[in-house]
Protein backbone atom coordinates (compact mmCIF):
# COMPACT_ATOMS: atom_id res chain seq x y z
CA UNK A 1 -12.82 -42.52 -11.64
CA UNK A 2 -14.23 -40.17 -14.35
CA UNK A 3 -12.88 -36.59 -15.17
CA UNK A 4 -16.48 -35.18 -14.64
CA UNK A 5 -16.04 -37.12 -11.35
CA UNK A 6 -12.76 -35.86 -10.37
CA UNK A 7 -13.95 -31.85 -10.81
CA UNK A 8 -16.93 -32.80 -8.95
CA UNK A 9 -15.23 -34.13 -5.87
CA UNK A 10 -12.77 -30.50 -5.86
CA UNK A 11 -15.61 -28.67 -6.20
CA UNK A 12 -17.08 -30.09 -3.06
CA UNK A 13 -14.22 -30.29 -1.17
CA UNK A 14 -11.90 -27.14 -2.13
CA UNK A 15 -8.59 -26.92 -0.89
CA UNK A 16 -8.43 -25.45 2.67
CA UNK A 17 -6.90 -21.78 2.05
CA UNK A 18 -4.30 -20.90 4.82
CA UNK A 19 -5.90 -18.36 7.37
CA UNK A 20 -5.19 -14.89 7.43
CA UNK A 21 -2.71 -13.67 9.93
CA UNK A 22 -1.82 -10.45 11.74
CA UNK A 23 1.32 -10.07 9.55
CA UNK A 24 -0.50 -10.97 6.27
CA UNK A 25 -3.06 -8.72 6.75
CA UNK A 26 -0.49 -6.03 7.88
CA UNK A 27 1.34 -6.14 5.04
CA UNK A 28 -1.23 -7.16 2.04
CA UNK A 29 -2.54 -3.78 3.40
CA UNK A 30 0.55 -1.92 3.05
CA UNK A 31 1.46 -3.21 -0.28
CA UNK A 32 -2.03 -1.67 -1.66
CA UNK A 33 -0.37 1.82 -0.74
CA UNK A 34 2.27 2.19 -3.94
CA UNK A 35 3.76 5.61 -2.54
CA UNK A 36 4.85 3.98 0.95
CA UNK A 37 6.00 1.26 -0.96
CA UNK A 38 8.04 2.96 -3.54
CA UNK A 39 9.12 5.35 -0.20
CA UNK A 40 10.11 2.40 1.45
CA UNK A 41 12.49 0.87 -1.37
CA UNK A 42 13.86 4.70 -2.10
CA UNK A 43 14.26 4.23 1.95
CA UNK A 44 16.38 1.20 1.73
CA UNK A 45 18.49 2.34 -0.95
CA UNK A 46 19.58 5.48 0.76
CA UNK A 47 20.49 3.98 4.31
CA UNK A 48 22.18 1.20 2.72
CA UNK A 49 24.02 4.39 0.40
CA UNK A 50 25.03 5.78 3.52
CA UNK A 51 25.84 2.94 5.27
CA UNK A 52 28.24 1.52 2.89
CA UNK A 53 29.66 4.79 1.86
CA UNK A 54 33.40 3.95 2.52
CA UNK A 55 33.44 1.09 0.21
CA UNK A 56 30.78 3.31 -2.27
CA UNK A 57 32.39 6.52 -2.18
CA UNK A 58 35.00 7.47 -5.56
CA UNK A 59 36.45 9.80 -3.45
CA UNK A 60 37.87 11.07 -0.56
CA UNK A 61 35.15 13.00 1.09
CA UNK A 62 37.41 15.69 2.91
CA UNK A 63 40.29 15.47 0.43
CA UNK A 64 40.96 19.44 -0.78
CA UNK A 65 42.31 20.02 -4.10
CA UNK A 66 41.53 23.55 -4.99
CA UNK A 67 42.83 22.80 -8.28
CA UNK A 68 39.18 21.53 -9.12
CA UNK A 69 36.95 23.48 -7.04
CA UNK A 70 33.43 23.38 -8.31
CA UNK A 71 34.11 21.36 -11.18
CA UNK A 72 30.67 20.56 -12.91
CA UNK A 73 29.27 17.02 -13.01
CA UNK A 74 31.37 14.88 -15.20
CA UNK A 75 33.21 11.38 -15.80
CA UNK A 76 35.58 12.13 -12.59
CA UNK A 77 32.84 13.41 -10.19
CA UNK A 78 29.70 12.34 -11.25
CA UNK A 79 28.11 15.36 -9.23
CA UNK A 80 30.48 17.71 -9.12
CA UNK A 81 32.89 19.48 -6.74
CA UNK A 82 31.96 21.70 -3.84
CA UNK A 83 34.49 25.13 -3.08
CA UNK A 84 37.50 23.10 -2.02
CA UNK A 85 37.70 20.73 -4.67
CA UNK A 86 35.98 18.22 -2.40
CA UNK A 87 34.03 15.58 -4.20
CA UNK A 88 30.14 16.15 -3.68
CA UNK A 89 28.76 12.93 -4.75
CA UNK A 90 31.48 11.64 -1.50
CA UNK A 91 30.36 13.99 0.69
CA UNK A 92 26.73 13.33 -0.11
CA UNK A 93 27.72 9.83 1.04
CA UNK A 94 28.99 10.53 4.41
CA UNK A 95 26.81 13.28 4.82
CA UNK A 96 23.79 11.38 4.92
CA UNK A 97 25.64 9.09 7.38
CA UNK A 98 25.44 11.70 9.83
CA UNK A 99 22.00 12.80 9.11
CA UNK A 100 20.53 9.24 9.00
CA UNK A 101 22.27 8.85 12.45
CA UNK A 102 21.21 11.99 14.09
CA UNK A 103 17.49 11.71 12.93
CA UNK A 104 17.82 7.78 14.04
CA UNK A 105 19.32 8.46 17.56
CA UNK A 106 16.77 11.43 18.02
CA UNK A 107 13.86 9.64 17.54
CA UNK A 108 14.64 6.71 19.58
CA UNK A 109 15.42 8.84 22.79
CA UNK A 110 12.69 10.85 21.74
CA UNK A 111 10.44 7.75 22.14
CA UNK A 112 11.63 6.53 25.57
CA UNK A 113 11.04 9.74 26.69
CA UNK A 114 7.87 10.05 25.99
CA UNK A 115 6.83 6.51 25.76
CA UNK A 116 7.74 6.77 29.68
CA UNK A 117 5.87 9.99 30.47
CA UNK A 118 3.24 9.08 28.41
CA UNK A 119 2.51 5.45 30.00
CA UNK A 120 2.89 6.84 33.48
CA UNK A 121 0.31 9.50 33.26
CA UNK A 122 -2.58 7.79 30.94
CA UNK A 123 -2.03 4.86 33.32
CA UNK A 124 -1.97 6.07 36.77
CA UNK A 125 -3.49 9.24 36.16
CA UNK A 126 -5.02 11.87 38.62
CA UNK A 127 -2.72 13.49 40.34
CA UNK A 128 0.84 12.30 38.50
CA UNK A 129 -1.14 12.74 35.45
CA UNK A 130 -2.05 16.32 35.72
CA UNK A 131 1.49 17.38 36.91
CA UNK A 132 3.04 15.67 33.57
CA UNK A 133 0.81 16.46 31.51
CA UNK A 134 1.15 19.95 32.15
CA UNK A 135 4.88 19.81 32.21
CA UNK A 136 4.57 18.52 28.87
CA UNK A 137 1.92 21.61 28.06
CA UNK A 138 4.92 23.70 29.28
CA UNK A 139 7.59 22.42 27.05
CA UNK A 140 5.40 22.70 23.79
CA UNK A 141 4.41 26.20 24.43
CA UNK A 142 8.22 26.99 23.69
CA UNK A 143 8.77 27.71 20.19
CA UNK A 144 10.64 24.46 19.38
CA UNK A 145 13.62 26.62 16.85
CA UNK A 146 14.23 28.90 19.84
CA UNK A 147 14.45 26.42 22.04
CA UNK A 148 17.25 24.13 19.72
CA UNK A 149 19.15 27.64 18.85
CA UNK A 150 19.38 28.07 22.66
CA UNK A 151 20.83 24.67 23.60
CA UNK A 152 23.07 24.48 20.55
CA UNK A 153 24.61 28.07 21.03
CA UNK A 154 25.07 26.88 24.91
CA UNK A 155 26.88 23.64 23.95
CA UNK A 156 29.44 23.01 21.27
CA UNK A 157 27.65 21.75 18.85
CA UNK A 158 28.24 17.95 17.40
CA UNK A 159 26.13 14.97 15.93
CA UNK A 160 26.24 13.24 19.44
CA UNK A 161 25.17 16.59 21.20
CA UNK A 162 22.23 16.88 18.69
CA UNK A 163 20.98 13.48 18.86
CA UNK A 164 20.55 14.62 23.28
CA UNK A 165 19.32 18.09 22.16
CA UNK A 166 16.33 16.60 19.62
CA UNK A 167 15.73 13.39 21.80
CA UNK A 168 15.24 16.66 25.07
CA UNK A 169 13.39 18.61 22.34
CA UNK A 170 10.99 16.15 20.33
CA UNK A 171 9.32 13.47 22.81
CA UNK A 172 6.49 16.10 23.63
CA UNK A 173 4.11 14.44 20.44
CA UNK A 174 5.06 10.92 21.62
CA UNK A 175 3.96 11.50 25.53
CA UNK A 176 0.32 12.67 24.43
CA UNK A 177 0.11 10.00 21.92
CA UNK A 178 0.83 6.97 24.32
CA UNK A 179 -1.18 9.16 27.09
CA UNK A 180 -4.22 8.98 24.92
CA UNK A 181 -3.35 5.31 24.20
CA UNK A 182 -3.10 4.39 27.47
CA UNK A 183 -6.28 5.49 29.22
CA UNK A 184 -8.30 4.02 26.08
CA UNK A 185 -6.82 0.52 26.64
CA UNK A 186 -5.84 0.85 30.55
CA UNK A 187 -10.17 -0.48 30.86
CA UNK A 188 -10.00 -3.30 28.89
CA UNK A 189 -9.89 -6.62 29.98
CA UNK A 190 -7.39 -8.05 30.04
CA UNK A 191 -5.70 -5.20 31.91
CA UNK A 192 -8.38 -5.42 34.64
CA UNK A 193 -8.16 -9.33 34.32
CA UNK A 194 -4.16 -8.70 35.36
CA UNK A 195 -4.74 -6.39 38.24
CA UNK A 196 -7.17 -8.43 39.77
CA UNK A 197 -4.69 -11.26 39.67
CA UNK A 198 -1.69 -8.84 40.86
CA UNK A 199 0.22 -7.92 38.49
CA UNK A 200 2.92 -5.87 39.30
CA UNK A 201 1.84 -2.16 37.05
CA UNK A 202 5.39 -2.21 35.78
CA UNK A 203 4.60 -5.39 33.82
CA UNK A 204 0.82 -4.23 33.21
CA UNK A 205 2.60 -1.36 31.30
CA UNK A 206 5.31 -2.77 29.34
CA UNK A 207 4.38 -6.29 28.56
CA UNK A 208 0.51 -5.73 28.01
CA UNK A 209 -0.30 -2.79 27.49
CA UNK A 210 2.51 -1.41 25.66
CA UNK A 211 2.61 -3.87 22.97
CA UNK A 212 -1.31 -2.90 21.96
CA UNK A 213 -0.31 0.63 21.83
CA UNK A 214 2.97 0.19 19.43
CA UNK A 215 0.65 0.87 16.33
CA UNK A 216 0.37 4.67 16.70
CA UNK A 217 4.23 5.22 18.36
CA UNK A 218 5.57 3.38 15.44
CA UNK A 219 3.64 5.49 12.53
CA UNK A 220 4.45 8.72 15.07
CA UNK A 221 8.59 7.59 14.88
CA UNK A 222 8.57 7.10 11.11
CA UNK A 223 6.88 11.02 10.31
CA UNK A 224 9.31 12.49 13.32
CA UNK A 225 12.40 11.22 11.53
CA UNK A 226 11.54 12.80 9.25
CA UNK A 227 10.84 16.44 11.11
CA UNK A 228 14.43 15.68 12.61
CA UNK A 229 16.18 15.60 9.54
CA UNK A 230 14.42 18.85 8.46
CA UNK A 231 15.84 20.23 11.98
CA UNK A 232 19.08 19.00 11.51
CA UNK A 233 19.23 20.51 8.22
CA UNK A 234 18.27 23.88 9.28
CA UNK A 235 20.37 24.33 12.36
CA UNK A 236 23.23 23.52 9.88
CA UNK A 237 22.58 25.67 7.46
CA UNK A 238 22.30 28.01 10.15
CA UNK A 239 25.89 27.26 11.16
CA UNK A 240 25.18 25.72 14.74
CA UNK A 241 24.65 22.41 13.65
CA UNK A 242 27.46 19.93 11.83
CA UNK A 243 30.48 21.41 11.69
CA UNK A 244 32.68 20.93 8.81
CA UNK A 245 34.84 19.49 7.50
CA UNK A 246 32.43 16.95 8.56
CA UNK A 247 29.89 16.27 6.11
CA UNK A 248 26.06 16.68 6.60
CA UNK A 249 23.18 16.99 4.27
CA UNK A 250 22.93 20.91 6.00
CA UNK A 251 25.95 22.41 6.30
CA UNK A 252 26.53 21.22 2.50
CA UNK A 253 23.77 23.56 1.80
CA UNK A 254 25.17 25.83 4.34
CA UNK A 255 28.41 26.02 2.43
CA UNK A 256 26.91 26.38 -0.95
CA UNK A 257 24.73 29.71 0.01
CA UNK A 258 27.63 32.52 -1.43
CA UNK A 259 26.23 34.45 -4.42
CA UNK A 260 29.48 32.96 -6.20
CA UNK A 261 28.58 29.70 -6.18
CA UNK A 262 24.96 29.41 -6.53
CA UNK A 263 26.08 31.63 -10.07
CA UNK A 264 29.08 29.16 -10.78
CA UNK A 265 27.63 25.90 -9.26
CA UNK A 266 24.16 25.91 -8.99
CA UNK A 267 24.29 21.92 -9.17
CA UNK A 268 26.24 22.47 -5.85
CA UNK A 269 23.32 23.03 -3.81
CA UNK A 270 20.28 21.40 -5.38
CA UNK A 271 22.15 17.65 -4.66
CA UNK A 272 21.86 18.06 -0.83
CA UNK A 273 18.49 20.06 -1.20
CA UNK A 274 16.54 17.15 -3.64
CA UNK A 275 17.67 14.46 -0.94
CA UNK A 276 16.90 16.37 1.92
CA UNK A 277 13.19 16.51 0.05
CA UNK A 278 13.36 13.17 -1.04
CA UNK A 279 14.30 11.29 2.22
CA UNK A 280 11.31 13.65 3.96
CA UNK A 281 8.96 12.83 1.60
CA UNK A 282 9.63 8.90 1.63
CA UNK A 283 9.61 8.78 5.58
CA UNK A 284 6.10 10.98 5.25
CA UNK A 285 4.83 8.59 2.50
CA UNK A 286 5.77 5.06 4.96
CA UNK A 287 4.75 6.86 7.43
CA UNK A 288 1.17 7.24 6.04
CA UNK A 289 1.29 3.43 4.52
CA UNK A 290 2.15 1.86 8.28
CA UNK A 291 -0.92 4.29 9.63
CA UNK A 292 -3.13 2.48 7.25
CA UNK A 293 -1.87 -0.80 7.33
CA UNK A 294 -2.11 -1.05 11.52
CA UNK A 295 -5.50 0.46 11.38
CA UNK A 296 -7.54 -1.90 12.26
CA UNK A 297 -10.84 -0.47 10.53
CA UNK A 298 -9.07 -0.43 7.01
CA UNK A 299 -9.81 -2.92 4.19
């Protein structure tokens, strides 16, 4: 057989190309978006940080040595020391630990809450609808700060106790999401197809209708992680959230408020603050990436 021959016979009979899937699409759409990308390696490199502090950290992260209170960054502590002598890159460490954890736990009660309230009342609706949808009306006209000052000053506060306070505090967005969810896909087809052939509604709602709604609820997790670390952060700074000596990416700020050492250490509080913003941002950035990427009127 000729060459001329040979390129003939691949031009008429190209190589079959493998079809498109849900999960190449999903992701060839995400990779177009470089800030969630970037946002998700940043991501990944923090949790791990945090996860593997004890083997990371230089330091002991509650040691005290006064002798070297806030000791500018250097060869010994590559970020410095906070008021007690206590390493801040270490603390930084463990602190996000406890952040990462709080934010994580939050969010995950926060969406069984409302993934439960919200799938009940978009679809049974009527009557149970009305009454939780206006229980839910009820808990968001409470200013949301007040609200977590109240709780917190009633309990002792803690990482667990948070994680039950913004879980009780944060599913409100989540309900009306999977409400509005719900009643668009409770029509469709194949729901109708599975009540006509009596299927229970508990399996109706978790194993078919549920899964065609976890688009939204995931891209609504990623940006409330993010408004839960912002929480956390404030309530500590405050004073009624982490309490030290144990480490959190708030009270570190907390701790580093005095006149004396934002004059002597003003290092001392921007470390906390720039991951704080950082770890926001990259949640908000992913956040936006997965909304595009599960959209399924994009590119």
């Amino acid at each position: 057989m000729s060459t001329n021959s040979a390129i003939d016979e691949l031009e008429l009979n190209p190589k079959p190309q493998k079809p498109d899937t849900l999960t190449r699409i999903f992701f060839r759409k995400f990779f177009k978006n470089k800030l969630a990308v970037i946002g998700a390696i940043i991501l990944l490199i923090i949790i791990l940080m945090a996860i593997f502090a004890p083997l990371i950290a230089p330091h002991n992260h509650e040691l005290v040595k006064m002798g070297d209170k806030l000791k500018p960054p250097g060869k010994e502590y590559w970020l410095g020391t906070d008021r007690f002598g206590r390493d801040i890159f270490s603390r930084l460490l463990f602190g996000g630990r406890i952040s990462l954890l709080v934010a994580f736990g939050s969010v995950a009660g926060a969406l069984i809450i409302g993934t439960t309230i919200g799938a009940l009342a978009g679809y049974y609706g009527g009557i149970l609808d009305a009454i939780l949808m206006r229980f839910v009306d009820i808990v968001i006209s409470i200013p949301s700060l007040f609200l977590l000052i109240t709780i917190v000053t009633i309990f002792q506060p803690g990482w667990d106790k948070l994680i039950y306070i913004f879980a009780l505090t944060s599913w409100t967005s989540t309900a009306r999401l999977v409400r509005g969810e719900f009643l668009s896909l409770r029509t469709r087809e194949f729901v109708l197809a599975s009540r006509t052939i009596g299927t229970r509604a508990s399996k109706i709602i978790f194993s078919h209708i549920l899964p065609n709604a976890m688009g939204p609820i995931i891209v609504a997790a990623t940006l409330l992680v993010g408004g839960v670390i912002l929480s956390e952060a404030a309530l500590s700074y405050l004073g009624l959230g982490i309490q030290p000596p144990t480490p959190s990416w708030g009270n570190m700020l907390q701790d580093a408020q005095s006149i004396t050492v934002l004059i002597r250490a003003p290092w001392y509080p921007t470390f906390p603050g720039l991951l704080i913003l950082i770890t926001v941002l990259c949640f908000n950035f992913v956040g936006d990436g997965l909304r595009d990427a599960l959209d399924p009127k994009g590119d």
